[in-house]
Protein backbone atom coordinates (compact mmCIF):
# COMPACT_ATOMS: atom_id res chain seq x y z
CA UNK A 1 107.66 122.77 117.60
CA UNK A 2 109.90 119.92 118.88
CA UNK A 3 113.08 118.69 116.41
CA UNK A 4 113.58 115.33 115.34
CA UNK A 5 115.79 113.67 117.67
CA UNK A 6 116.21 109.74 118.46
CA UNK A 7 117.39 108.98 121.93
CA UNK A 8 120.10 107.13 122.34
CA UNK A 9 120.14 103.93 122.81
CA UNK A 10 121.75 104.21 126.55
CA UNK A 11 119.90 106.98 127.43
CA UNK A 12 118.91 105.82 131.07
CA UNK A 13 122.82 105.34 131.84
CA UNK A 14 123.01 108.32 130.25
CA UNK A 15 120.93 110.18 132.97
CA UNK A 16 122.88 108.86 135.40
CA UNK A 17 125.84 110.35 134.73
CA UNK A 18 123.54 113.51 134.29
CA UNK A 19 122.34 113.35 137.80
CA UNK A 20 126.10 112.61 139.45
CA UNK A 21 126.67 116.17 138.33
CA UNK A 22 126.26 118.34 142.18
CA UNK A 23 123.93 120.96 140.39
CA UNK A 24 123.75 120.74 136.56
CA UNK A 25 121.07 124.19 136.69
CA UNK A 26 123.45 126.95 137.36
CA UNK A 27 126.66 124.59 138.12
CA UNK A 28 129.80 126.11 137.46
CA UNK A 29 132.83 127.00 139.15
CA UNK A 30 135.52 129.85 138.92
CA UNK A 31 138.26 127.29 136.43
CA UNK A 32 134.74 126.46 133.73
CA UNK A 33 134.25 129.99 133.40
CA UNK A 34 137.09 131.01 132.58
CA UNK A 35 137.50 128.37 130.14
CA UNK A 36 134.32 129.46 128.54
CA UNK A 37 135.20 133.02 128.49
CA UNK A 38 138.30 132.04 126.57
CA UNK A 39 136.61 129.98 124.37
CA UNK A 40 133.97 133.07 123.43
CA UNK A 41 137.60 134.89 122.96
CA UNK A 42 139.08 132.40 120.71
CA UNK A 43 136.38 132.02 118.29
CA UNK A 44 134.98 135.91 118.60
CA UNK A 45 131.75 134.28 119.52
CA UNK A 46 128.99 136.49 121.08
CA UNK A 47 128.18 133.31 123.09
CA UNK A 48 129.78 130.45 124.45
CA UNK A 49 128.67 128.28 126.80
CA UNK A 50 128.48 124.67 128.47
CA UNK A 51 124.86 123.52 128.28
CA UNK A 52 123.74 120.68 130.14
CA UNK A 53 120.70 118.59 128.82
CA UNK A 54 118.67 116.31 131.53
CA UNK A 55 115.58 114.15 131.03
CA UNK A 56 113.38 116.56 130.27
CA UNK A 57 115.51 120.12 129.96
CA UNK A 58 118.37 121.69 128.76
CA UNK A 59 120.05 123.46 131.63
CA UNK A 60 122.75 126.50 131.97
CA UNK A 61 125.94 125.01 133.33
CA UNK A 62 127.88 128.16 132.46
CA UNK A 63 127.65 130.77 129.96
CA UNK A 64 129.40 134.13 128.95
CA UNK A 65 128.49 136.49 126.03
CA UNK A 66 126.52 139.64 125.78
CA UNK A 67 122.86 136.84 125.16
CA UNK A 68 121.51 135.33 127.87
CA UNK A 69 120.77 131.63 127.16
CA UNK A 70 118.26 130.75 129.24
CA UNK A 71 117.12 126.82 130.15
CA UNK A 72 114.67 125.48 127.58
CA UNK A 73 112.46 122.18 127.18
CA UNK A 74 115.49 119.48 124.93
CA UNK A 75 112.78 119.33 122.82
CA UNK A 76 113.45 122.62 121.17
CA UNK A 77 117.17 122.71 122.30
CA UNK A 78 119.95 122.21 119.70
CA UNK A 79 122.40 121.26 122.06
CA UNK A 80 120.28 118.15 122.21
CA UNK A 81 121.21 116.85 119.14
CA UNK A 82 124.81 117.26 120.31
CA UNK A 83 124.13 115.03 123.12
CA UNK A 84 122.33 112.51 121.33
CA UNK A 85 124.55 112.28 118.00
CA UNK A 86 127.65 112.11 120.63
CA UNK A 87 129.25 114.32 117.88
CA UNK A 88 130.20 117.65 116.58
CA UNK A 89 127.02 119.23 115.45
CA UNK A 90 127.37 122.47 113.21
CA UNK A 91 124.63 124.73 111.91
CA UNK A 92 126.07 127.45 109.88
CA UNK A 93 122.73 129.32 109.29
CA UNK A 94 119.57 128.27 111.00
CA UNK A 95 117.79 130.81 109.19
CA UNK A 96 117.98 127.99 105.99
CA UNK A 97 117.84 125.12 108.17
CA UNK A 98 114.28 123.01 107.27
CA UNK A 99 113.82 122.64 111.10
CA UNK A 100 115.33 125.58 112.80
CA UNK A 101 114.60 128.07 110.41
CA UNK A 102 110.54 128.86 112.22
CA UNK A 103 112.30 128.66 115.72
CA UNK A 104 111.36 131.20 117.86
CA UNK A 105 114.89 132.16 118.69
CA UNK A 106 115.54 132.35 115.34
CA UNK A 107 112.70 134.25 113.75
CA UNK A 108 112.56 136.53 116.87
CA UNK A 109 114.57 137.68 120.02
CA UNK A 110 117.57 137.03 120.23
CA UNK A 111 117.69 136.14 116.31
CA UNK A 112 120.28 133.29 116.36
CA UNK A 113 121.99 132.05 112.85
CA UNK A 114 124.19 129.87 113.68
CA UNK A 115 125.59 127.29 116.35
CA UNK A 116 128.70 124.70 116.77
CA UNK A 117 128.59 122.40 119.43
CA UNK A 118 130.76 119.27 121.10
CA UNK A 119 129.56 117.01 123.61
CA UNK A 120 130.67 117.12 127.52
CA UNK A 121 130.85 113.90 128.94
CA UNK A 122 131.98 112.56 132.75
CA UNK A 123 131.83 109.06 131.56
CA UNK A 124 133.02 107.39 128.73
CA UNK A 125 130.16 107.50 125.93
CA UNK A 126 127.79 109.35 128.00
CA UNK A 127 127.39 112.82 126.78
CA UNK A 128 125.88 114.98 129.86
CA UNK A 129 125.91 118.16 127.55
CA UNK A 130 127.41 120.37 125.03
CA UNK A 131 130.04 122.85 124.67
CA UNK A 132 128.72 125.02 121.99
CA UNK A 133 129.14 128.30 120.38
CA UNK A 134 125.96 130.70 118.61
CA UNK A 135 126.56 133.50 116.62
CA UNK A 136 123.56 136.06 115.45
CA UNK A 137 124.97 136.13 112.31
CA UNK A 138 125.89 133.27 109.47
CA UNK A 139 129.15 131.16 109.88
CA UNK A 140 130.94 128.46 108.59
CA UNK A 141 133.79 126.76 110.86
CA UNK A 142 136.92 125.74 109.45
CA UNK A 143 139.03 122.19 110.43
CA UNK A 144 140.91 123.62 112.71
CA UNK A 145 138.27 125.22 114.58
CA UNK A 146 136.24 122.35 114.88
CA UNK A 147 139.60 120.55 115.98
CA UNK A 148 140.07 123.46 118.34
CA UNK A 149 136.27 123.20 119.91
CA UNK A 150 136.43 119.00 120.33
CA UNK A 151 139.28 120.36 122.78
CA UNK A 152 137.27 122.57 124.97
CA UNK A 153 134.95 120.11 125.08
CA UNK A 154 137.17 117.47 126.65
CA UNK A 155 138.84 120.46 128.87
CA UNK A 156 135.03 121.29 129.70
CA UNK A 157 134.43 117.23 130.21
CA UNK A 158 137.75 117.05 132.75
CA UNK A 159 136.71 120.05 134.85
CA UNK A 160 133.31 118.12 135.68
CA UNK A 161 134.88 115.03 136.34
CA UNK A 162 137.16 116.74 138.58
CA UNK A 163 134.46 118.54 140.25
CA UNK A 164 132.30 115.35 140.96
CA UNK A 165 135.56 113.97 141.93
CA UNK A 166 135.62 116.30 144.61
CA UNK A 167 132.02 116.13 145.81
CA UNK A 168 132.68 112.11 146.07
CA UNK A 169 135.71 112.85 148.12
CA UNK A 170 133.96 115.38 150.43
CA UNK A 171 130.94 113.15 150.58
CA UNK A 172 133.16 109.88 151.60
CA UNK A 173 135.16 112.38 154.32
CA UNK A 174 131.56 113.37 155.81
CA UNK A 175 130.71 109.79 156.13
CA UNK A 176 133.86 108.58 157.65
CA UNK A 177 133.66 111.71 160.01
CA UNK A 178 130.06 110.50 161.01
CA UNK A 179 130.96 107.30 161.28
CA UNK A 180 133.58 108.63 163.72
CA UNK A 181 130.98 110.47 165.57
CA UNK A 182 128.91 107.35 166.10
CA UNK A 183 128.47 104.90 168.63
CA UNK A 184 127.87 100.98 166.59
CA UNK A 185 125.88 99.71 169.18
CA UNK A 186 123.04 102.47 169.41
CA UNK A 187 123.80 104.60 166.49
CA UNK A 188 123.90 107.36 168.16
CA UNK A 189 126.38 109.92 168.96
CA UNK A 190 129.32 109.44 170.81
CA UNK A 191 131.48 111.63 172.83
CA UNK A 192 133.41 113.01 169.69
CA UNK A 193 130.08 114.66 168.23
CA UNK A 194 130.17 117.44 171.84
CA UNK A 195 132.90 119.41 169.90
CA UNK A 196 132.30 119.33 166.83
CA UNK A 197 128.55 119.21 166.71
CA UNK A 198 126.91 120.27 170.04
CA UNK A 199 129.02 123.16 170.94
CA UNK A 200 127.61 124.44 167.20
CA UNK A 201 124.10 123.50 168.01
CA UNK A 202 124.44 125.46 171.57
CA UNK A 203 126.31 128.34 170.10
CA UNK A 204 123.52 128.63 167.54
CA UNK A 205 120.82 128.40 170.32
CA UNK A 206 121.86 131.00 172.34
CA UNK A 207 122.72 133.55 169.78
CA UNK A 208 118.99 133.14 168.48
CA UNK A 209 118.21 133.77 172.00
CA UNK A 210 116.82 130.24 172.44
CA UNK A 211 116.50 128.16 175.07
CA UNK A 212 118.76 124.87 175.10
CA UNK A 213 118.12 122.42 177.59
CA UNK A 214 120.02 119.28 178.22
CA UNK A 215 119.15 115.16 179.73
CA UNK A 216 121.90 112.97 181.49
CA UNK A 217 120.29 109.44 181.89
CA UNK A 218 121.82 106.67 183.85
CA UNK A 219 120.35 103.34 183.61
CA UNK A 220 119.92 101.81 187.35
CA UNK A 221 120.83 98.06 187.66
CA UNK A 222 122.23 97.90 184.23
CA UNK A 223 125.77 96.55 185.64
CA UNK A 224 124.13 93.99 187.19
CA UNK A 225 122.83 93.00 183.95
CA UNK A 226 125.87 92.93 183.08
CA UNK A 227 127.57 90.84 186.07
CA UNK A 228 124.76 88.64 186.28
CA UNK A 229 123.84 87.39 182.21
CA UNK A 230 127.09 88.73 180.49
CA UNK A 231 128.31 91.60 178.30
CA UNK A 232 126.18 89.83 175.40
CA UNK A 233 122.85 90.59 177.57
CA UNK A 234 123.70 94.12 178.31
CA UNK A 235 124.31 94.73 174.49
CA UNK A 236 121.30 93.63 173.83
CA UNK A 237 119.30 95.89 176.50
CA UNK A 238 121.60 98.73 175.21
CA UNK A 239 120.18 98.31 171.86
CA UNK A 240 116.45 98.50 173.10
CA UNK A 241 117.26 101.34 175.98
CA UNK A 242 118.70 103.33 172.34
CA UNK A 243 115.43 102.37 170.50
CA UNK A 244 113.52 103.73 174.02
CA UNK A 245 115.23 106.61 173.89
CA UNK A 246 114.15 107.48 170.23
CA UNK A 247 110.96 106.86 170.45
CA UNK A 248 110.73 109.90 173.11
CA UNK A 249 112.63 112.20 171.15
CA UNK A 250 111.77 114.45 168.59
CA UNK A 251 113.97 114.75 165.47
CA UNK A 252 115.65 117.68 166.08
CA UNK A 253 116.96 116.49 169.38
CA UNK A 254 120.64 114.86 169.59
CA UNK A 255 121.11 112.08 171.65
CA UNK A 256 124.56 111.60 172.78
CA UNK A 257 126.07 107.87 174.37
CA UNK A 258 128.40 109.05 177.02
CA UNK A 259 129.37 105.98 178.16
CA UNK A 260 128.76 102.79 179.22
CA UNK A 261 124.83 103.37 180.46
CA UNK A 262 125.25 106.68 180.54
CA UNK A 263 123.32 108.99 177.65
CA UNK A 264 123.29 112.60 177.20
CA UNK A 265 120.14 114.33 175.38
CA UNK A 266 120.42 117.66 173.64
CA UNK A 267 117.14 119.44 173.29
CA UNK A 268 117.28 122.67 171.27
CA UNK A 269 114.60 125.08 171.37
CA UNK A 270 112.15 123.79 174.30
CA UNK A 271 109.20 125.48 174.51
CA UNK A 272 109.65 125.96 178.03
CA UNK A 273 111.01 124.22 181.54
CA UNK A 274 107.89 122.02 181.60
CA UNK A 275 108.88 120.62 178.03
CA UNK A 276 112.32 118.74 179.74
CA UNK A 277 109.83 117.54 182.54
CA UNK A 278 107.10 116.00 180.01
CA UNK A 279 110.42 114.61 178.25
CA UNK A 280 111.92 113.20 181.18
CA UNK A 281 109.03 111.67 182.63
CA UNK A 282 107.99 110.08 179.00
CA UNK A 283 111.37 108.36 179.70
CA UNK A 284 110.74 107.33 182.80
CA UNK A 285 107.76 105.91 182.09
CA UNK A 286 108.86 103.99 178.88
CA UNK A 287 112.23 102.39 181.12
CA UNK A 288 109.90 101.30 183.92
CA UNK A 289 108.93 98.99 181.71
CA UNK A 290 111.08 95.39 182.14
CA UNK A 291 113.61 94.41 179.27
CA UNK A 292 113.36 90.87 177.88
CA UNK A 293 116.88 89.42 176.82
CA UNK A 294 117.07 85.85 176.00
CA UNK A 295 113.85 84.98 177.58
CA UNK A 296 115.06 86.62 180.92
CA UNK A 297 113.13 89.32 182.40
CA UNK A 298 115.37 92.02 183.66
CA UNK A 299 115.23 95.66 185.16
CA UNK A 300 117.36 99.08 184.32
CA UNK A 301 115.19 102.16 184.78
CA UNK A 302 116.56 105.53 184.62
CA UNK A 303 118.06 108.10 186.78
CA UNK A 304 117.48 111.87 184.77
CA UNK A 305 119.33 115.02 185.48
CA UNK A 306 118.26 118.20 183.41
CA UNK A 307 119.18 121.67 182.84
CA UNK A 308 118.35 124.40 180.67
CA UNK A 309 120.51 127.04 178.93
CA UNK A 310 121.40 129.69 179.64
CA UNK A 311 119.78 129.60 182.79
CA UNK A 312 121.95 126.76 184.24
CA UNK A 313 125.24 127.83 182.11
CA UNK A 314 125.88 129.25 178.71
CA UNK A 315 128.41 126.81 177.62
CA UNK A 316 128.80 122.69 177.43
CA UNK A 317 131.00 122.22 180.21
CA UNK A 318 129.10 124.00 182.32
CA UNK A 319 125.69 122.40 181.63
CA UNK A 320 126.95 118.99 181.76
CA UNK A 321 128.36 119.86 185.34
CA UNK A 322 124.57 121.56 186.39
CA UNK A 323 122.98 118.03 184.42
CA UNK A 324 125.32 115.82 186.19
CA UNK A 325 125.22 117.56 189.58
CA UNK A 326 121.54 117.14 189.35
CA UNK A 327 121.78 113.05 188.35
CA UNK A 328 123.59 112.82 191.21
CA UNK A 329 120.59 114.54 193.84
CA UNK A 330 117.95 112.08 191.60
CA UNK A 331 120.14 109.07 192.87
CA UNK A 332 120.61 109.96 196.29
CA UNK A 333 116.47 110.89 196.10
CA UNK A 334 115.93 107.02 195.28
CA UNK A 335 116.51 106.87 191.78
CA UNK A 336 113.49 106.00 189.09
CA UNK A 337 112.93 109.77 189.15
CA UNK A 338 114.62 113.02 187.61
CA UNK A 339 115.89 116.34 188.91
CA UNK A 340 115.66 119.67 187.12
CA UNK A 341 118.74 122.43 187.68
């Protein structure tokens, strides 16, 4: 049995709001509970709770009594016409109530009788939920206590705007640390990202007794490029050596711009030595192919050192020395070829 509610008219802006909350099913935090413990207090209520009601459900935010509400189709939910009334909604005995009283949570377990609820909202007019009270017993509510209930409402209402608040602010600081972390011209990494993201990955490697294995690629002829057609030129073949480069990778790899030419390539979990070989020569291959930058045919293939952890070292310093060490040996070797620590 669904009761008669009419949407409002706003309801899609109304989900909106709805879905900027982190986790409406089981959302709550240490400050809402405690406001809806004192609110069961207050009003000697063997439930209160802050009820959350989505497209298609009403959902738990936070609840404290000695009944377990659990989340329910909004067809059947009361807290529904809270939300959709934007108003105190106040059933003193859904037992007589023409709709509620063949409710199954009414005629059976848990045998409500009555309910008060105020809309939550996190934007103006947009009701996201309801802060709402059931008793298992008859009640009417006085003035004063309705007065009293509008208020934890609006208490209830500030504590999610805080909260989503804070997610936007966390959210913006991840981006601006990524955006610290990468290189504009290839998107990838840069040399910020070895600290705080690398030494993790490594660290988490190792203790899962995983391999780790490591690429240092230096693009021969690219400062010629340079010298010869202009920084504009070697941007450009920067830009397709990055897209080169991603194409050979898998997803869980990081790649890493060290510097000018110069790219690092973290590889976690190889399946073996002969993994980094198939790797490097897959990047071999794809540099041996020319670069065309404004209609000019130009060279930069790829010098590859490689190591693997923990065999060559257990820690970033000392991989990058056995992975630079060994770009060093595939230079003096001739170059267009790779060398494995």
């Amino acid at each position: 049995m669904a009761l008669a509610v009419q949407l409002p008219h706003n309801e899609a802006e109304r989900l909106l709001s709805v879905r900027s909350l982190i986790a409406p099913d089981g959302f709550s935090t240490p400050e809402l509970t405690s406001l809806v413990q004192l609110a069961k207090d207050v009003f000697d209520s063997p439930v209160a709770a802050a009820n959350i009601v989505d497209e298609d459900w009403q959902r738990v935010a936070c609840q404290v009594g000695s009944i377990e509400i659990s989340a329910c189709s909004r067809e059947v939910s009361i807290c529904s016409r809270v939300v959709f009334a934007n108003e105190v909604v106040l059933i003193p005995d859904m037992a007589r109530h023409p709709e509620l009283r063949d409710m199954p949570y009414v005629t059976g377990e848990p045998h409500f009788r009555s309910y008060a609820g105020a809309p939550i909202s996190i934007d103006p007019d947009m009701p996201v939920g309801a802060f709402c009270l059931i008793d298992t017993k008859p009640r009417d509510f006085s003035d004063a206590e309705i007065r009293n209930l509008r208020q934890f409402a609006d208490v209830a209402s500030g504590l999610l705007r805080l909260q989503k608040a804070k997610f936007l602010m966390e959210f913006a600081e991840q981006k601006l640390k990524l955006a610290a972390m990468t290189d504009p011209l290839t998107g990838f990494y840069n040399r910020s990202a070895l600290v705080s993201l690398i030494d993790v990955m490594l660290a988490n490697a190792l203790s899962s007794q995983q391999g780790f294995g490591v690429l240092y690629l230096d693009m021969d002829g690219f400062k010629q490029i340079n010298d010869k057609l202009g920084h504009h030129a070697g941007d450009q073949v920067l830009t397709y050596a990055a897209k080169r480069i991603s194409e050979c990778v898998r997803a869980q790899d990081v790649v890493v711009r060290m510097g000018g030419d110069e790219f690092a390539i973290f590889v976690p979990d190889p399946p073996d030595v002969a993994a980094l070989s198939e790797l490097s020569e897959g990047l071999l291959k794809e540099f041996r192919r020319p670069f065309v930058v404004d209609d000019k045919i130009v060279s930069a293939r790829l010098s590859i050192g490689a190591a693997l952890a923990p065999d060559a070292g257990s820690e970033r310093l000392g991989l990058l020395k056995a992975v630079d060490e060994a770009l060093y040996q595939a230079k003096e070797a001739g170059r267009d070829r790779f060398v494995l620590r």
